[in-house]
N, C-alpha and C. Protein backbone atom coordinates (compact mmCIF):
# COMPACT_ATOMS: atom_id res chain seq x y z
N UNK A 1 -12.21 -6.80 -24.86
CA UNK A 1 -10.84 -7.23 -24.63
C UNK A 1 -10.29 -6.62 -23.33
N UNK A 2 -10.70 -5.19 -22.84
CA UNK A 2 -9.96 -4.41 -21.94
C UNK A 2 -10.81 -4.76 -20.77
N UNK A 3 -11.60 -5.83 -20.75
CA UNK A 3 -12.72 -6.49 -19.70
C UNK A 3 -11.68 -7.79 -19.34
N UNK A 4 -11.47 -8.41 -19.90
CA UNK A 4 -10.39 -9.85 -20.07
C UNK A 4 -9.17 -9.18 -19.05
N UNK A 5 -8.58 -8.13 -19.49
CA UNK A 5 -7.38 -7.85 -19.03
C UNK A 5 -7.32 -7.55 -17.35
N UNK A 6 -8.11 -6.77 -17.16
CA UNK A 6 -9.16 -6.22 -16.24
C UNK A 6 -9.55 -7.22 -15.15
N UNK A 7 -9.91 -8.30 -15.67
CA UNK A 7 -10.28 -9.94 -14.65
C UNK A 7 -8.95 -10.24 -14.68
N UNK A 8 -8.06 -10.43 -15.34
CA UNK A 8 -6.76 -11.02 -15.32
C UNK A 8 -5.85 -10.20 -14.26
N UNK A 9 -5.96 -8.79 -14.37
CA UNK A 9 -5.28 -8.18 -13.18
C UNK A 9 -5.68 -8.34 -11.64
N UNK A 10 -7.32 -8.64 -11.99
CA UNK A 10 -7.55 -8.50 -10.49
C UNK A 10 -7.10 -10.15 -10.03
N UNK A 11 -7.66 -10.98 -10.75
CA UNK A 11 -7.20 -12.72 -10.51
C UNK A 11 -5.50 -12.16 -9.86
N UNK A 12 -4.55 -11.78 -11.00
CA UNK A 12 -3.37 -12.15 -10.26
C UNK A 12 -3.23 -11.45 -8.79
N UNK A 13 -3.32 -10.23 -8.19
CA UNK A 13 -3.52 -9.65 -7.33
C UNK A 13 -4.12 -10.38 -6.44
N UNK A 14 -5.14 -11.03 -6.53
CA UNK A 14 -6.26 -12.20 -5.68
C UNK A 14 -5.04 -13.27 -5.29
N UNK A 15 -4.53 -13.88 -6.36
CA UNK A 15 -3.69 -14.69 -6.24
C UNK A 15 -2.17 -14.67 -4.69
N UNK A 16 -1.49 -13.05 -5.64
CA UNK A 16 -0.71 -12.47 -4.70
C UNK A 16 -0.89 -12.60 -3.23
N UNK A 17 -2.17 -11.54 -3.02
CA UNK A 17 -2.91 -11.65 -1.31
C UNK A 17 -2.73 -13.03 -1.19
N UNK A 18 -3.39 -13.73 -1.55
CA UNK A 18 -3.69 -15.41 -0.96
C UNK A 18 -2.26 -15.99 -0.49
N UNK A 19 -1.33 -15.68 -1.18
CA UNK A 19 0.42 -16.50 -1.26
C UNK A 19 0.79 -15.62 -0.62
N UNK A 20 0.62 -14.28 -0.02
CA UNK A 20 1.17 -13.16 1.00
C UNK A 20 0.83 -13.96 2.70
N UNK A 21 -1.23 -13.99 2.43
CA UNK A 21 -1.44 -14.53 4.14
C UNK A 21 -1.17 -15.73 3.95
N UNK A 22 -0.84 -16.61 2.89
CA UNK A 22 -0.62 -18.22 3.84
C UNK A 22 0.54 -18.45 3.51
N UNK A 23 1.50 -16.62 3.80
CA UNK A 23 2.92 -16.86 4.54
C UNK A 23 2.81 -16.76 5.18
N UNK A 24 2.14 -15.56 6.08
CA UNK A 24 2.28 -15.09 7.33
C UNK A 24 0.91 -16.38 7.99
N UNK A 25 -0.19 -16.88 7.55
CA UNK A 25 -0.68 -17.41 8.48
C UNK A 25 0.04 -18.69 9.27
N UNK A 26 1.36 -19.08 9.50
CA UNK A 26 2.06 -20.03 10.25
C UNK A 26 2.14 -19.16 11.99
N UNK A 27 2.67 -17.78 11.43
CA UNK A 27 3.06 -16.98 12.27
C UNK A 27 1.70 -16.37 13.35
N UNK A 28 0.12 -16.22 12.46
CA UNK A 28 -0.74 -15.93 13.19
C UNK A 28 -1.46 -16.91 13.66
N UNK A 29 -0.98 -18.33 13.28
CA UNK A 29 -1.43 -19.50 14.32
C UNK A 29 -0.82 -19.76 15.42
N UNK A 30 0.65 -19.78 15.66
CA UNK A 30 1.27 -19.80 16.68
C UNK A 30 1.01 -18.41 17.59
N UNK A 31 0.20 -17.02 17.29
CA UNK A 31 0.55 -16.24 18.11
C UNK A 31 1.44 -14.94 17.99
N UNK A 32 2.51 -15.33 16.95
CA UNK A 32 3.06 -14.52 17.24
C UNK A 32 2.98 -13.09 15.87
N UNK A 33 1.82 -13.58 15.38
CA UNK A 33 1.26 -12.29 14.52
C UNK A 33 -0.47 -12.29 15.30
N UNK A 34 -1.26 -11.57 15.24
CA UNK A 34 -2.56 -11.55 15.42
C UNK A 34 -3.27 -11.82 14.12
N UNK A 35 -4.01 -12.74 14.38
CA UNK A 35 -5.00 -13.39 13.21
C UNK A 35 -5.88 -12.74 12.93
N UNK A 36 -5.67 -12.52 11.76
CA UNK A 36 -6.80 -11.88 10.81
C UNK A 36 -7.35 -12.35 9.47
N UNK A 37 -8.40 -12.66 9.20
CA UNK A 37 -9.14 -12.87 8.16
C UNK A 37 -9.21 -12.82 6.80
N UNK A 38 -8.76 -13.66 6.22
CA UNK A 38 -8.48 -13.55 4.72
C UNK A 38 -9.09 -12.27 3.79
N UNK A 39 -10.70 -12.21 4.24
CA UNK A 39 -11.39 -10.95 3.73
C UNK A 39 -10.81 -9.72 3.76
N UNK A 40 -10.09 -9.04 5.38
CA UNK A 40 -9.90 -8.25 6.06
C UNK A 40 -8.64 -7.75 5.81
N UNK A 41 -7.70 -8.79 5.62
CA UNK A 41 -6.19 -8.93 4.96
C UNK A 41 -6.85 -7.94 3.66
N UNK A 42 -7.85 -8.57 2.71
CA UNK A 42 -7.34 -7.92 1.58
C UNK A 42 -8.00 -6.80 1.27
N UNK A 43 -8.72 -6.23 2.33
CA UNK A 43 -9.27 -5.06 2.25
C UNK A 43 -8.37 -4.12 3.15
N UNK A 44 -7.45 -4.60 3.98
CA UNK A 44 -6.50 -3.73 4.36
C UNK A 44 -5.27 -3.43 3.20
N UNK A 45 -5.15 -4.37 2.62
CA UNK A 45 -3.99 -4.70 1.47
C UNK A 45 -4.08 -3.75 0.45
N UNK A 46 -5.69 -3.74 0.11
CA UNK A 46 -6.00 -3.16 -1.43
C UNK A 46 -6.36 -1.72 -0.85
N UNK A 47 -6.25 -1.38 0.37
CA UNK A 47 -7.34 0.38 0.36
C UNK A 47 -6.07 0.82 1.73
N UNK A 48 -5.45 0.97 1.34
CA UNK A 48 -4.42 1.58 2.08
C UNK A 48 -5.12 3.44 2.99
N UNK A 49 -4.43 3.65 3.87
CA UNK A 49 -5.25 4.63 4.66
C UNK A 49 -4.31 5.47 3.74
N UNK A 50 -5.12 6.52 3.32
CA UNK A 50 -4.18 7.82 3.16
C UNK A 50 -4.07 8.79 4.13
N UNK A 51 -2.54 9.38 4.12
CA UNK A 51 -2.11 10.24 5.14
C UNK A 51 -2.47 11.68 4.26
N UNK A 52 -3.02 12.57 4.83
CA UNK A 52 -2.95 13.88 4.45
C UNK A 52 -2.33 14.81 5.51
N UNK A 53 -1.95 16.23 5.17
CA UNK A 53 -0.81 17.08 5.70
C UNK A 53 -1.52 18.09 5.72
N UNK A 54 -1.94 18.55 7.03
CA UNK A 54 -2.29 20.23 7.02
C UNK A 54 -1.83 21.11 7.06
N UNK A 55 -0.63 20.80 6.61
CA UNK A 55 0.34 22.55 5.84
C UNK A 55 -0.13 23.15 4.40
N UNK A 56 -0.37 24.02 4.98
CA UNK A 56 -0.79 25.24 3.57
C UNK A 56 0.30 25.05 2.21
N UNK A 57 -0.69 25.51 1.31
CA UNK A 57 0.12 25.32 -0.15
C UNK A 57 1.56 25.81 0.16
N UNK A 58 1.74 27.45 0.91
CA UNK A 58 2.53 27.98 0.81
C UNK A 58 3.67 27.58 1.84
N UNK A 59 3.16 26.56 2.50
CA UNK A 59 4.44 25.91 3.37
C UNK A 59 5.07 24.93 2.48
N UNK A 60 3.86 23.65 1.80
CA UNK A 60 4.88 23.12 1.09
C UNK A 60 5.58 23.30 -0.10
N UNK A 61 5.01 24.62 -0.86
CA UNK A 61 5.73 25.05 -1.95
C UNK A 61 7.69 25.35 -1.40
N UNK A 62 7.46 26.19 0.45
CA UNK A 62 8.63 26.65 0.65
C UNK A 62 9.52 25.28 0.90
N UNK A 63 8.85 24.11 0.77
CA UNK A 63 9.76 23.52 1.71
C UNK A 63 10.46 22.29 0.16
N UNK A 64 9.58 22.19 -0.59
CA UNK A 64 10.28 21.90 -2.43
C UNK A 64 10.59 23.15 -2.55
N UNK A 65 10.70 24.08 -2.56
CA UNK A 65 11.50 24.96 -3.09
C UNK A 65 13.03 24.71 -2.34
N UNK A 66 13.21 24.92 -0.95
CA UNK A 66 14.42 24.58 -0.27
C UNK A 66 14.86 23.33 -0.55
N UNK A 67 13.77 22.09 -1.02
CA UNK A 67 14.97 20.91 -1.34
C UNK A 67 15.48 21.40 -2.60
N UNK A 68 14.76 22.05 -3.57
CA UNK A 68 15.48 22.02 -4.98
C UNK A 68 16.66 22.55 -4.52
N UNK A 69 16.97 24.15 -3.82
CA UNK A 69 18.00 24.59 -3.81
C UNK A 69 18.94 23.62 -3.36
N UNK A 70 18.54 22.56 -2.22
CA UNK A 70 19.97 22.42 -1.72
C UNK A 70 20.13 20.98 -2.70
N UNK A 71 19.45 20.36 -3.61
CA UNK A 71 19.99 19.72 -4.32
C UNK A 71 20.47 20.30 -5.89
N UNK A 72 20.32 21.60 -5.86
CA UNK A 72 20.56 22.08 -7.40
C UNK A 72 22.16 21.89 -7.30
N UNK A 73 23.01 21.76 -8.78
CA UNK A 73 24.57 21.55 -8.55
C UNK A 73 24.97 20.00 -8.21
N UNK A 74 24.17 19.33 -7.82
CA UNK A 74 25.08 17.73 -7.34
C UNK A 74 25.14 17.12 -8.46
């Protein structure tokens, strides 16, 4: 059953992408988007780049610690 559901999420998602580029493909025929590839679209779509931060634990502990304070009280 959790195989069914599983094809059904990825179908609608498939679906989504497809009705996303053949909005924008009007715009990358005329030019004024750069054309890209249905494949390419949805491997940019689905695998997003992650950003990572080379501040030490102990920078960003200080720096949630200073938002809590200045939002504690509102």
């Amino acid at each position: 059953m959790a195989g069914f559901l599983t094809h059904a999420i990825d179908q609608e998602r498939e679906q989504k992408a497809w009705e996303l580029w053949t909005a924008l493909y009007p715009s990358m025929n005329i030019g004024t988007l750069s054309f890209i590839k249905f494949e390419d679209f949805k491997k940019r779509l689905f695998n997003p780049q992650q950003k990572y931060s080379q501040k030490s634990k102990s920078d960003i502990l200080a720096e949630m610690t200073a938002l809590a304070e200045a939002n504690r009280g509102r």
